[in-house]
N, C-alpha and C. Protein backbone atom coordinates (compact mmCIF):
# COMPACT_ATOMS: atom_id res chain seq x y z
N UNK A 1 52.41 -12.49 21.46
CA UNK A 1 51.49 -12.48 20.32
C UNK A 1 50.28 -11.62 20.69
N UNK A 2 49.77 -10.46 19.97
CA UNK A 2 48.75 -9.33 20.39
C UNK A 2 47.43 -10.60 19.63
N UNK A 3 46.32 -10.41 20.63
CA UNK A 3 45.14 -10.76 20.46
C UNK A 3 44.46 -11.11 19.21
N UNK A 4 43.71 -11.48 18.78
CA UNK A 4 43.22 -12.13 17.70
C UNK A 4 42.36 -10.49 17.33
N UNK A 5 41.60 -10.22 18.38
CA UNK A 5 41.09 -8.96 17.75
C UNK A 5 42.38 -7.41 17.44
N UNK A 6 42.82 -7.40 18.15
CA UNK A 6 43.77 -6.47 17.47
C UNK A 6 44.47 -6.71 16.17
N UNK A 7 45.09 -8.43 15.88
CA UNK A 7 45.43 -8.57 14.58
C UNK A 7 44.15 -8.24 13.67
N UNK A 8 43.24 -8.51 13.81
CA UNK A 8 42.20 -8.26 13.16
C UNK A 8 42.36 -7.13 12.59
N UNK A 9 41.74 -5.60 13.40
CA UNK A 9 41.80 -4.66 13.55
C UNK A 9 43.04 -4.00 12.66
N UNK A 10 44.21 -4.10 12.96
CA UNK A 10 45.34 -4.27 11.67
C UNK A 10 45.34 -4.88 10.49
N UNK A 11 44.72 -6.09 10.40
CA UNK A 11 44.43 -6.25 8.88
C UNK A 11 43.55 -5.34 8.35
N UNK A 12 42.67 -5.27 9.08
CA UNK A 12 41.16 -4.51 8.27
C UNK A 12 41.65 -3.28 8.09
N UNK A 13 42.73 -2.64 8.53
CA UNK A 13 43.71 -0.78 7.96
C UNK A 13 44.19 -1.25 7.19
N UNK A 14 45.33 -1.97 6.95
CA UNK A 14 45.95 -2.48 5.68
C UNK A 14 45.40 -3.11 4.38
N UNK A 15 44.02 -3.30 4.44
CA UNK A 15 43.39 -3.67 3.21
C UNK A 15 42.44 -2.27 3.10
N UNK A 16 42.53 -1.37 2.47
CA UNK A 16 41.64 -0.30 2.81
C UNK A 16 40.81 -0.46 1.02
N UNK A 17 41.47 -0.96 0.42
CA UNK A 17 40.92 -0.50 -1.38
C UNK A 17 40.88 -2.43 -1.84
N UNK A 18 40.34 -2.51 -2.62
CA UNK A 18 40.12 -3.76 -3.08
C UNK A 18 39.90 -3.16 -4.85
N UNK A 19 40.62 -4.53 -5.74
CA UNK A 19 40.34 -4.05 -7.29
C UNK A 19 39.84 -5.51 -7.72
N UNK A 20 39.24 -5.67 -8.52
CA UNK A 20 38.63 -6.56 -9.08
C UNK A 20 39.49 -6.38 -10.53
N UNK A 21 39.71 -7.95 -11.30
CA UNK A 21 40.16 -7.61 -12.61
C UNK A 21 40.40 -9.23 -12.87
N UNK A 22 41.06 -9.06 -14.35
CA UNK A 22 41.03 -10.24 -15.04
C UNK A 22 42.77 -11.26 -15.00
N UNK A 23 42.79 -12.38 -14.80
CA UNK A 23 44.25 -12.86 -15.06
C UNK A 23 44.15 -13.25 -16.46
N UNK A 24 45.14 -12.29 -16.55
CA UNK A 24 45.66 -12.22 -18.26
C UNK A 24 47.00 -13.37 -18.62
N UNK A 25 48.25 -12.95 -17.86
CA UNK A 25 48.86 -14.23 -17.69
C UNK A 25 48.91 -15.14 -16.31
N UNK A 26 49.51 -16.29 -16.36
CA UNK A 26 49.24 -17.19 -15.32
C UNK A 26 50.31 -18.47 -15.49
N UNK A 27 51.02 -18.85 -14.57
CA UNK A 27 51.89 -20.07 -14.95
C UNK A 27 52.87 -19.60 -15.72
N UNK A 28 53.40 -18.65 -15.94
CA UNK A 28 55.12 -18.01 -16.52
C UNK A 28 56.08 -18.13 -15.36
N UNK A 29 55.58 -17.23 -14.29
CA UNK A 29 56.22 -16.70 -13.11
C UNK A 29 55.58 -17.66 -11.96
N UNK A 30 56.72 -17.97 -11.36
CA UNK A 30 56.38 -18.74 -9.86
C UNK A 30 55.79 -17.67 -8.92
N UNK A 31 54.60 -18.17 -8.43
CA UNK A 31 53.72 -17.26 -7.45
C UNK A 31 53.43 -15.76 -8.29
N UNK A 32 53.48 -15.34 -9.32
CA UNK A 32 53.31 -14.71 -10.04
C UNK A 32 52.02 -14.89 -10.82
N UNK A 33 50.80 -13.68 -10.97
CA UNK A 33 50.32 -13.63 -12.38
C UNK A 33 49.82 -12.11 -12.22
N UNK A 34 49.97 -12.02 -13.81
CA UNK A 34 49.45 -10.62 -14.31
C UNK A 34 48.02 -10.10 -14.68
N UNK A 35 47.09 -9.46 -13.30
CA UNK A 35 45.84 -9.07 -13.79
C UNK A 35 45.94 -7.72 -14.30
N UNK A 36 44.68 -7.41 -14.75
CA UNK A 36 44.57 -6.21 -15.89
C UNK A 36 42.88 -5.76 -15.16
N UNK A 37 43.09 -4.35 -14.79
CA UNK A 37 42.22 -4.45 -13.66
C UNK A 37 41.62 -2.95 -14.38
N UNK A 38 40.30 -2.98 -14.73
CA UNK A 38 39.51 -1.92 -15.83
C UNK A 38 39.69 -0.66 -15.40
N UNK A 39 39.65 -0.07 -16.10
CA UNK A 39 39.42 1.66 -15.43
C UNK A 39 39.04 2.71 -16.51
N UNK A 40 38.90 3.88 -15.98
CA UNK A 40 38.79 4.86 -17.16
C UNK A 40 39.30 6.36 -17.08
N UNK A 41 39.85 6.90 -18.35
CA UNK A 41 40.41 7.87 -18.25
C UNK A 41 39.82 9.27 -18.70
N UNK A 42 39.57 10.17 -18.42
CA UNK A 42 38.79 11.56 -18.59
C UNK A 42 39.89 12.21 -19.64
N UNK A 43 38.92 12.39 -20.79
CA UNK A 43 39.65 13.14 -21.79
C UNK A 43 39.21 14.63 -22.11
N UNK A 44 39.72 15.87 -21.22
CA UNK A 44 39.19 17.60 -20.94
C UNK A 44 38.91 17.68 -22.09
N UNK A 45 39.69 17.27 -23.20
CA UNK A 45 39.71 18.14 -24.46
C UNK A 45 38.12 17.90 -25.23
N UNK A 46 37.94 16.64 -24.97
CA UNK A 46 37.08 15.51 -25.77
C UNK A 46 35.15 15.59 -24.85
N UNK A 47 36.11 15.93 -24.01
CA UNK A 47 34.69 16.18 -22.68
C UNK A 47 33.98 14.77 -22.52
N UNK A 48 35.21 13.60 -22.50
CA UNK A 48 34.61 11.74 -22.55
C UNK A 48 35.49 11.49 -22.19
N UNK A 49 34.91 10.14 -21.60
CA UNK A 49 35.71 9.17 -20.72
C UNK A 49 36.12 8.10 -21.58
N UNK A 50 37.19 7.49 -21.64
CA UNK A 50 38.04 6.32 -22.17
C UNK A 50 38.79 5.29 -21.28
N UNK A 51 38.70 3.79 -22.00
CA UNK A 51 38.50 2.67 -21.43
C UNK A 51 40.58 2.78 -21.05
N UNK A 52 40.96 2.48 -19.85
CA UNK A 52 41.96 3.10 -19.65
C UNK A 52 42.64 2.12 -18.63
N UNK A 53 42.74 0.45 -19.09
CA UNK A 53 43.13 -0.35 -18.13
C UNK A 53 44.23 -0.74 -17.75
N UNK A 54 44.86 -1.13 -16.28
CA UNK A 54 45.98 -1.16 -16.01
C UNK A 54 46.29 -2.80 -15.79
N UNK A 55 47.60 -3.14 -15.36
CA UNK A 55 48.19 -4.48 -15.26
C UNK A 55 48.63 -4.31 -14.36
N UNK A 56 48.54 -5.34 -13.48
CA UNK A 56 49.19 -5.43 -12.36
C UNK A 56 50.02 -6.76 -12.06
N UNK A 57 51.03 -6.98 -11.28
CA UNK A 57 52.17 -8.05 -11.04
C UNK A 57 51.24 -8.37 -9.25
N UNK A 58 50.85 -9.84 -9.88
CA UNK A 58 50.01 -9.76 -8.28
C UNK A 58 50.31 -10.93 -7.48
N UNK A 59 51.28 -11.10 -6.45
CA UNK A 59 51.25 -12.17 -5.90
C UNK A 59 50.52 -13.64 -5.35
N UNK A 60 50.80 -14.31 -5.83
CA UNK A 60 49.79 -15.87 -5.62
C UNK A 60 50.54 -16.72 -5.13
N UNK A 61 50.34 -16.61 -3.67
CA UNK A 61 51.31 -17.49 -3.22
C UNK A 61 50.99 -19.05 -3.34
N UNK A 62 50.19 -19.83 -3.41
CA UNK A 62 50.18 -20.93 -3.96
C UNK A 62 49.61 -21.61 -5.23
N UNK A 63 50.21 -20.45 -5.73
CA UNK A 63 50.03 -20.95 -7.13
C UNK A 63 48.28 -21.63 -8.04
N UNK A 64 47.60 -20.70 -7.29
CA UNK A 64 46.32 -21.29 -7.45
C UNK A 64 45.19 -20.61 -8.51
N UNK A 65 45.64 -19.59 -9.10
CA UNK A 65 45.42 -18.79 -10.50
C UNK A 65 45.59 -19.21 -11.64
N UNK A 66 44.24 -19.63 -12.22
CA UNK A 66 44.74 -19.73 -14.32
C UNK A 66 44.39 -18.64 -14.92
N UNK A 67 44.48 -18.67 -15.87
CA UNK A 67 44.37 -17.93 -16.84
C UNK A 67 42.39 -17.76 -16.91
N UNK A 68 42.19 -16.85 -17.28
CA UNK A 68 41.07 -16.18 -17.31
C UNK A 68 39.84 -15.75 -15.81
N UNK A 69 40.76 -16.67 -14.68
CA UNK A 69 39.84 -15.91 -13.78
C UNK A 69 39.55 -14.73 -13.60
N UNK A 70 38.12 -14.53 -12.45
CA UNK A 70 38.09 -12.98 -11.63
C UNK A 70 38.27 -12.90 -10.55
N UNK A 71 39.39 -12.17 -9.90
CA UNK A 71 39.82 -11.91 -9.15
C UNK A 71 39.48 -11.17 -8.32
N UNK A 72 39.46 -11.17 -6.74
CA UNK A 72 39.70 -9.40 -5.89
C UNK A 72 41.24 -9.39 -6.11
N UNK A 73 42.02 -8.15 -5.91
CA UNK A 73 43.36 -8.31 -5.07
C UNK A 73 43.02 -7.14 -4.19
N UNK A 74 44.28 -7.22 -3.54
CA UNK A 74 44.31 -5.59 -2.87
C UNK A 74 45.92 -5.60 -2.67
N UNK A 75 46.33 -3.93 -2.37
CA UNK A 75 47.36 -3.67 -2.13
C UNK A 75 48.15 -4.42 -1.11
N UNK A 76 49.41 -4.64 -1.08
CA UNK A 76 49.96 -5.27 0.51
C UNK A 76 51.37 -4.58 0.19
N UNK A 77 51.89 -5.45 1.22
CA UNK A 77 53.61 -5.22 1.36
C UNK A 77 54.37 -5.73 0.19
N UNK A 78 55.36 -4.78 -0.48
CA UNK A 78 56.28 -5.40 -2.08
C UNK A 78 56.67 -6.56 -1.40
N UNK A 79 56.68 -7.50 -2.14
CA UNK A 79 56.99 -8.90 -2.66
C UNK A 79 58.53 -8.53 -3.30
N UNK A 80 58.38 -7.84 -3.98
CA UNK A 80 59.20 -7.53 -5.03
C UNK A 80 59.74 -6.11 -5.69
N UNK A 81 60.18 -6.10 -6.45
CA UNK A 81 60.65 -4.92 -7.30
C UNK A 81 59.11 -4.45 -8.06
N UNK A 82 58.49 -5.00 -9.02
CA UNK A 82 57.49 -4.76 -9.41
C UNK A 82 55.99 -4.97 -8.74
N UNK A 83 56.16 -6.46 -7.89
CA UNK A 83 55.03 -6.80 -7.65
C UNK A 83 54.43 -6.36 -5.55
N UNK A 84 53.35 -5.45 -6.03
CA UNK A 84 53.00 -4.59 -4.72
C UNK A 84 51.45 -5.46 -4.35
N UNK A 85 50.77 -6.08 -5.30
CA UNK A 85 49.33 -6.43 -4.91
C UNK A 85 49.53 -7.90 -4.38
N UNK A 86 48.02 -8.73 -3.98
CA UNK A 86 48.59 -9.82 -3.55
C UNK A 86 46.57 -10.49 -3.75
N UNK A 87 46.24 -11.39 -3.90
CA UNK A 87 45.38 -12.10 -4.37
C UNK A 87 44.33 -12.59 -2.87
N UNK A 88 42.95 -11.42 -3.34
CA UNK A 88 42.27 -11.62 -1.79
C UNK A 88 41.40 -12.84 -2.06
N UNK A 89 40.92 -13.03 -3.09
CA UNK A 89 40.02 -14.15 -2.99
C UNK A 89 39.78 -14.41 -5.00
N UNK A 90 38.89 -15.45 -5.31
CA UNK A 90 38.82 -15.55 -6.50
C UNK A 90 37.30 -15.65 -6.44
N UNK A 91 37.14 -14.70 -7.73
CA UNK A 91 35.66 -14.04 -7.39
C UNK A 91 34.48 -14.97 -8.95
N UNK A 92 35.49 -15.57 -9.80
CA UNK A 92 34.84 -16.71 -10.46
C UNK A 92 35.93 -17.34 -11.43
N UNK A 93 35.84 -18.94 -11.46
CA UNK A 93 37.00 -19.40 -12.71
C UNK A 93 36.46 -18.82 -13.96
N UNK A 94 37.97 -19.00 -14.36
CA UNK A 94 37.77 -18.61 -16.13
C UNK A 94 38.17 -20.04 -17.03
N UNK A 95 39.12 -20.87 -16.27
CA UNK A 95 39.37 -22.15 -16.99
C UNK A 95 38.88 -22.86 -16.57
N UNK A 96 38.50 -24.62 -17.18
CA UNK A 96 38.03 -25.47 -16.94
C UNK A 96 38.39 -25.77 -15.63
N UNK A 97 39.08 -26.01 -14.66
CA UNK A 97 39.22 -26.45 -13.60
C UNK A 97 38.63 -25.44 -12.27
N UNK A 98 37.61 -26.32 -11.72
CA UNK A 98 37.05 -25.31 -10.48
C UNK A 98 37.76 -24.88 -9.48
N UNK A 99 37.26 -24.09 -8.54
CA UNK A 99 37.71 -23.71 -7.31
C UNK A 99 38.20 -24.37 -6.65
N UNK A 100 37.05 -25.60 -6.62
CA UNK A 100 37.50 -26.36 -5.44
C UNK A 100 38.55 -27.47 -5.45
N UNK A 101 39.31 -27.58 -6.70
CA UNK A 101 40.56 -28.51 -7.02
C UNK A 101 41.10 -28.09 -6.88
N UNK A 102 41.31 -26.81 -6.71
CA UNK A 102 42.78 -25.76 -6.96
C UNK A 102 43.26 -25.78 -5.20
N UNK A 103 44.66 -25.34 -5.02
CA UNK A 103 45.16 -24.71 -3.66
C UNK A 103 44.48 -24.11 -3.30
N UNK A 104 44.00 -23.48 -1.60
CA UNK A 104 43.12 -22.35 -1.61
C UNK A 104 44.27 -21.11 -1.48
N UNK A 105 43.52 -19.98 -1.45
CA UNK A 105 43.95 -18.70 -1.46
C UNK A 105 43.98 -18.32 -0.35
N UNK A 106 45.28 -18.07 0.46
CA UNK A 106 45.55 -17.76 1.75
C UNK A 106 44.95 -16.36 2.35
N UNK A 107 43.95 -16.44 3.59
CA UNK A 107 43.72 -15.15 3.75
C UNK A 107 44.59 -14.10 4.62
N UNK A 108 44.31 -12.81 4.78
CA UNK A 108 44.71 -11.94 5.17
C UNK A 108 45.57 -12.07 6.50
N UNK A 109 44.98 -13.11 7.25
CA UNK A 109 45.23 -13.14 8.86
C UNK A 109 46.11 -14.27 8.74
N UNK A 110 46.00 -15.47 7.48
CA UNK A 110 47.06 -16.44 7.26
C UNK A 110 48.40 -15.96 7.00
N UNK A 111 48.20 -15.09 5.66
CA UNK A 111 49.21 -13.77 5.18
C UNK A 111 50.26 -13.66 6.14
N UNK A 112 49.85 -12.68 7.06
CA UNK A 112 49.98 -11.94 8.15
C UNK A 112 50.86 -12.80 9.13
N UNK A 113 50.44 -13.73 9.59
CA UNK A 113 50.84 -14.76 10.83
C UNK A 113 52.55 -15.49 9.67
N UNK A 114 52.18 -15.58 8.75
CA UNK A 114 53.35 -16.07 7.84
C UNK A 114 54.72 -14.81 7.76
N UNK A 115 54.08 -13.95 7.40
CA UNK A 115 55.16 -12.68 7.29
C UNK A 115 55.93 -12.44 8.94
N UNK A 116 54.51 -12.74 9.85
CA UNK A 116 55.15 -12.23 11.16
C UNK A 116 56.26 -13.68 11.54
N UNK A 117 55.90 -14.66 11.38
CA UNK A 117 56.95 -15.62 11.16
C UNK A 117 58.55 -15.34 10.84
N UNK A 118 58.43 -15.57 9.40
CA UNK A 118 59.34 -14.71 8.78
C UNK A 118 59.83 -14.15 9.54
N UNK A 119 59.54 -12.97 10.00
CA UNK A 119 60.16 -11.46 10.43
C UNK A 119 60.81 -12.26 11.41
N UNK A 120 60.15 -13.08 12.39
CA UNK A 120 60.67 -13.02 14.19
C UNK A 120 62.24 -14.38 13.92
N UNK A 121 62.04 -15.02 12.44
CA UNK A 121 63.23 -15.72 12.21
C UNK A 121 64.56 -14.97 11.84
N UNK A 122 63.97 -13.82 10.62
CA UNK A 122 64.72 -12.88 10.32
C UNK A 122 65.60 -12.22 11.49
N UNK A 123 64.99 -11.93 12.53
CA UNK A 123 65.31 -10.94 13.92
C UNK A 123 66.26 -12.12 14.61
N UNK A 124 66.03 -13.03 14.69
CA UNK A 124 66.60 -14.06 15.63
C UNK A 124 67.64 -14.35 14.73
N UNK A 125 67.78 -14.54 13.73
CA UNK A 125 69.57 -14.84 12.81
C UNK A 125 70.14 -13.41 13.01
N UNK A 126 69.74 -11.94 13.20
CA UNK A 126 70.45 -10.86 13.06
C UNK A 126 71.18 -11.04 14.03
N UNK A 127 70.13 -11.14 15.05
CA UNK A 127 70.74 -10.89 16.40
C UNK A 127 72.17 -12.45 16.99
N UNK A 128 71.57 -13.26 16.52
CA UNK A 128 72.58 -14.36 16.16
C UNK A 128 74.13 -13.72 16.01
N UNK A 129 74.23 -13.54 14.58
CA UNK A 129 75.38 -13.21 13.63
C UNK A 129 75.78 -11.65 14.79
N UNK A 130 75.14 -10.88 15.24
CA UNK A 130 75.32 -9.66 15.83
C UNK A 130 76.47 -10.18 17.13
N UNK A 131 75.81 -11.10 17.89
CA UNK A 131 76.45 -11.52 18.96
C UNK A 131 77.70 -12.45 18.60
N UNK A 132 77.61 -13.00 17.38
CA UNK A 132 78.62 -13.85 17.03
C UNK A 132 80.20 -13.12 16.29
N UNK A 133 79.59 -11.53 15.74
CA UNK A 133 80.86 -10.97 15.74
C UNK A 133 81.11 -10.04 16.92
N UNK A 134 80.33 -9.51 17.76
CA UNK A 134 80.87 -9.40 19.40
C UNK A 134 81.56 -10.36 20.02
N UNK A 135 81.57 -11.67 19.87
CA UNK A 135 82.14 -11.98 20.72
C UNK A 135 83.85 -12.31 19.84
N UNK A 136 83.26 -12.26 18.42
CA UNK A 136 84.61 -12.63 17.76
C UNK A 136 85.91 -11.49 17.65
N UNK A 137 85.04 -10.31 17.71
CA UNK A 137 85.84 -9.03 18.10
C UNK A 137 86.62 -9.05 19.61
N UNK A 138 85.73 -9.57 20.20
CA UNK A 138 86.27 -10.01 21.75
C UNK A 138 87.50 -10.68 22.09
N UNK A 139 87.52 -11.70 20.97
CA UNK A 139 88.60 -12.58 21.22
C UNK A 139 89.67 -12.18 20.28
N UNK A 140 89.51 -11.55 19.29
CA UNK A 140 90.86 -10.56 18.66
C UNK A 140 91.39 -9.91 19.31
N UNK A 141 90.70 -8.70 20.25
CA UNK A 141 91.25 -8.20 21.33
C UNK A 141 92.23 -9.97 22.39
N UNK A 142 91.28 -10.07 22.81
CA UNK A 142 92.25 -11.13 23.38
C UNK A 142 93.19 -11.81 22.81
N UNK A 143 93.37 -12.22 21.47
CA UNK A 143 94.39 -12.85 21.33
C UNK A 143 95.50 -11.43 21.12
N UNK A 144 95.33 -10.24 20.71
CA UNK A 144 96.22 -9.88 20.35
C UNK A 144 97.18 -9.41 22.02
N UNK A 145 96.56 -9.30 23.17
CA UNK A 145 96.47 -8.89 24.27
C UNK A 145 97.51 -10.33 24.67
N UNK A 146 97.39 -11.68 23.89
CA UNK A 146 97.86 -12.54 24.37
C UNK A 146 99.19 -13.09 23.71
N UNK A 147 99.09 -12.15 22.66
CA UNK A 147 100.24 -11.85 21.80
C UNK A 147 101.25 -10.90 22.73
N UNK A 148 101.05 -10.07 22.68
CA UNK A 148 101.79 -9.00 23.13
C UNK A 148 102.35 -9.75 25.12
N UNK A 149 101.62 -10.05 25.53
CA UNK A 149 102.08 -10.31 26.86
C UNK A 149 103.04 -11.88 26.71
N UNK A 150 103.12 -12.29 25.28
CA UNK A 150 104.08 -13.46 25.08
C UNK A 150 105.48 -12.56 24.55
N UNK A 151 105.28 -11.64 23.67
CA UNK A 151 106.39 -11.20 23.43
C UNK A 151 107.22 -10.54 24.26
N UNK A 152 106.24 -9.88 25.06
CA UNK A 152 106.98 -9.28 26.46
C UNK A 152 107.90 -10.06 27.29
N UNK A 153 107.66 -11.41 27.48
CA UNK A 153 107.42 -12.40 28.14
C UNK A 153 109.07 -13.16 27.62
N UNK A 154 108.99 -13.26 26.47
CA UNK A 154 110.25 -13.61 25.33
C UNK A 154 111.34 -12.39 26.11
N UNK A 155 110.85 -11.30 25.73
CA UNK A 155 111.73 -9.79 26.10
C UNK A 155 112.67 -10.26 27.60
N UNK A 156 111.27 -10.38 28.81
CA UNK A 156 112.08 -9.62 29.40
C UNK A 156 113.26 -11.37 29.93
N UNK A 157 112.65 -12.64 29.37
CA UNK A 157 113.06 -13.72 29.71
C UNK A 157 114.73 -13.52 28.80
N UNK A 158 114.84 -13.29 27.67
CA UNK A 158 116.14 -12.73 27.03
C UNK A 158 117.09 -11.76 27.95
N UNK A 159 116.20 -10.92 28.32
CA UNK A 159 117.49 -10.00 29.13
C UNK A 159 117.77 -10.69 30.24
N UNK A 160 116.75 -11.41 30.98
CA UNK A 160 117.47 -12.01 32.78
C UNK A 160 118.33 -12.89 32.00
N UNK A 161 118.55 -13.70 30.44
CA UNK A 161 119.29 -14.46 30.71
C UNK A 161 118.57 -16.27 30.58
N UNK A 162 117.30 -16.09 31.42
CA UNK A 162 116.85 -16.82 31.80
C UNK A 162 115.69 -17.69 30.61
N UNK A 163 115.37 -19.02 30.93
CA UNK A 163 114.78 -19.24 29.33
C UNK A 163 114.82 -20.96 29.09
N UNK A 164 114.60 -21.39 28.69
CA UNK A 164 115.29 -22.58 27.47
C UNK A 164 115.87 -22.69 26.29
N UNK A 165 117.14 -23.98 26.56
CA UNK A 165 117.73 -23.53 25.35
C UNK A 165 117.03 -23.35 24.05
N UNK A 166 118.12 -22.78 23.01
CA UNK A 166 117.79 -22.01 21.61
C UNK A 166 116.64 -23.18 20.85
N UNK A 167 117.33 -24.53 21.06
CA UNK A 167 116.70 -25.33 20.12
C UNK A 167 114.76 -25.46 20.30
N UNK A 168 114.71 -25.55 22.16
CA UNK A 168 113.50 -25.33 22.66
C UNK A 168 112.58 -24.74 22.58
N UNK A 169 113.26 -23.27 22.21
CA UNK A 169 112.71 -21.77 22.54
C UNK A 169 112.36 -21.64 21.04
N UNK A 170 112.84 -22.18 19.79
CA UNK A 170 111.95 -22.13 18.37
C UNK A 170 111.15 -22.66 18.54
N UNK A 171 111.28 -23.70 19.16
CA UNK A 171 109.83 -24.81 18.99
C UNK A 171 108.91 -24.51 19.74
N UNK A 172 109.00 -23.89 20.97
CA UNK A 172 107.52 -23.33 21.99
C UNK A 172 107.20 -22.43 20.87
N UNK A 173 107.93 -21.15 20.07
CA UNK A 173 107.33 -20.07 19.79
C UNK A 173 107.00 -19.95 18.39
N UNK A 174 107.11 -21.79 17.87
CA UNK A 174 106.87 -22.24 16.79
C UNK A 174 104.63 -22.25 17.08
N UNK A 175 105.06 -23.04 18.15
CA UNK A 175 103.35 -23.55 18.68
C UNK A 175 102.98 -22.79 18.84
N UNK A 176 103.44 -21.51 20.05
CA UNK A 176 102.81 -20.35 19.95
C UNK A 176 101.94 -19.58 19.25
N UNK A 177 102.73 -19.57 17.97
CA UNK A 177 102.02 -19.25 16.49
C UNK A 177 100.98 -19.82 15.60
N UNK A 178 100.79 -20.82 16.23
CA UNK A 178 99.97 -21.55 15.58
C UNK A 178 98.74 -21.21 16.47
C-alpha cells in the first residue's frame, strides 16, 4: 500500500476541474442522479453570449442526493456507459431534509481505497480462474497421455497373447472409461 501522502498526491491530479450545478432528477436510478450544470455559449454571428446548460449522469454512491440540491461534482473513472462524473461534496439542500440525516458523501481518498479494493479482488479471481485452466489443460494432456499408454498397453498385451479372460478384459476397460 503506497503512503498516505502519495495517495494523496494522486487524488489531487485526478480531480483537476470541479462543476457546481443543480440535481434535476434524483431517486429514478440507483446511485444515479442527473445534474444540469450552467454554462454559456458565444454566439459570432450575434456578438452575445447565451445561457447554454448541460446535464450530466453523476454518480452517488450512497444514495444521498434529492432533488433540488447544490452540488460540486468532478470528473472520475466511467461508472458506466453514460455516467463519467461522481459527487464531491453537497454544497447546499434543496429539499426539506438536511445534510445531516442523509448518508454522507464518500470522499476522494474513501473513493479511491474502495476502487483499489475492487481492483486487487478483481486481480486475485483472474489470476485464480488463470491457474485453474493451467492446471486443467495439464491434466487433459495427462489424461490423454494416459489414454494412449492404456491402449498401447491393450495392443501390445493382445499380441503376447497374454491378458485376462474376454469376460474380464470388458469390464477393466469398461472402468477404464469411466
Amino acid at each position: 500500500m503506497p503512503p498516505p501522502w502519495a495517495q494523496a498526491a494522486k487524488t489531487a491530479t485526478r480531480t483537476f476541474r470541479e462543476l457546481h450545478g443543480v440535481v434535476i432528477t434524483a431517486g429514478t436510478m440507483d446511485k444515479t442522479v442527473k445534474v444540469r450544470v450552467g454554462g454559456q455559449k458565444w454566439n459570432s454571428f450575434l456578438k452575445k453570449f447565451f445561457d447554454d446548460p448541460k446535464t450530466h449522469l453523476v454518480h452517488d454512491p450512497n444514495n444521498s442526493l434529492r432533488l433540488g440540491d447544490v452540488v460540486a461534482i468532478t470528473p472520475g473513472w466511467r461508472v458506466s456507459k453514460t455516467k463519467r462524473h461522481v459527487v464531491k461534496h453537497i454544497i447546499a439542500p434543496g429539499s426539506g431534509v438536511p445534510i445531516d440525516g442523509r448518508a454522507p458523501v464518500p470522499t476522494a481518498e474513501e473513493r479511491c481505497a474502495e476502487r483499489d479494493a475492487l481492483r486487487a479482488v478483481k486481480d486475485e479471481r483472474r489470476s485464480l480462474n488463470k491457474l485453474a485452466d493451467r492446471v486443467e489443460k495439464r491434466m487433459g494432456v495427462a489424461e490423454a497421455i494416459l489414454r494412449r499408454a492404456r491402449k498401447e498397453f491393450a495392443l501390445r498385451a493382445r499380441l503376447m497373447g497374454v491378458g485376462a479372460p474376454e469376460g474380464n478384459a470388458t469390464g477393466s476397460a469398461a472402468g477404464a472409461q469411466q
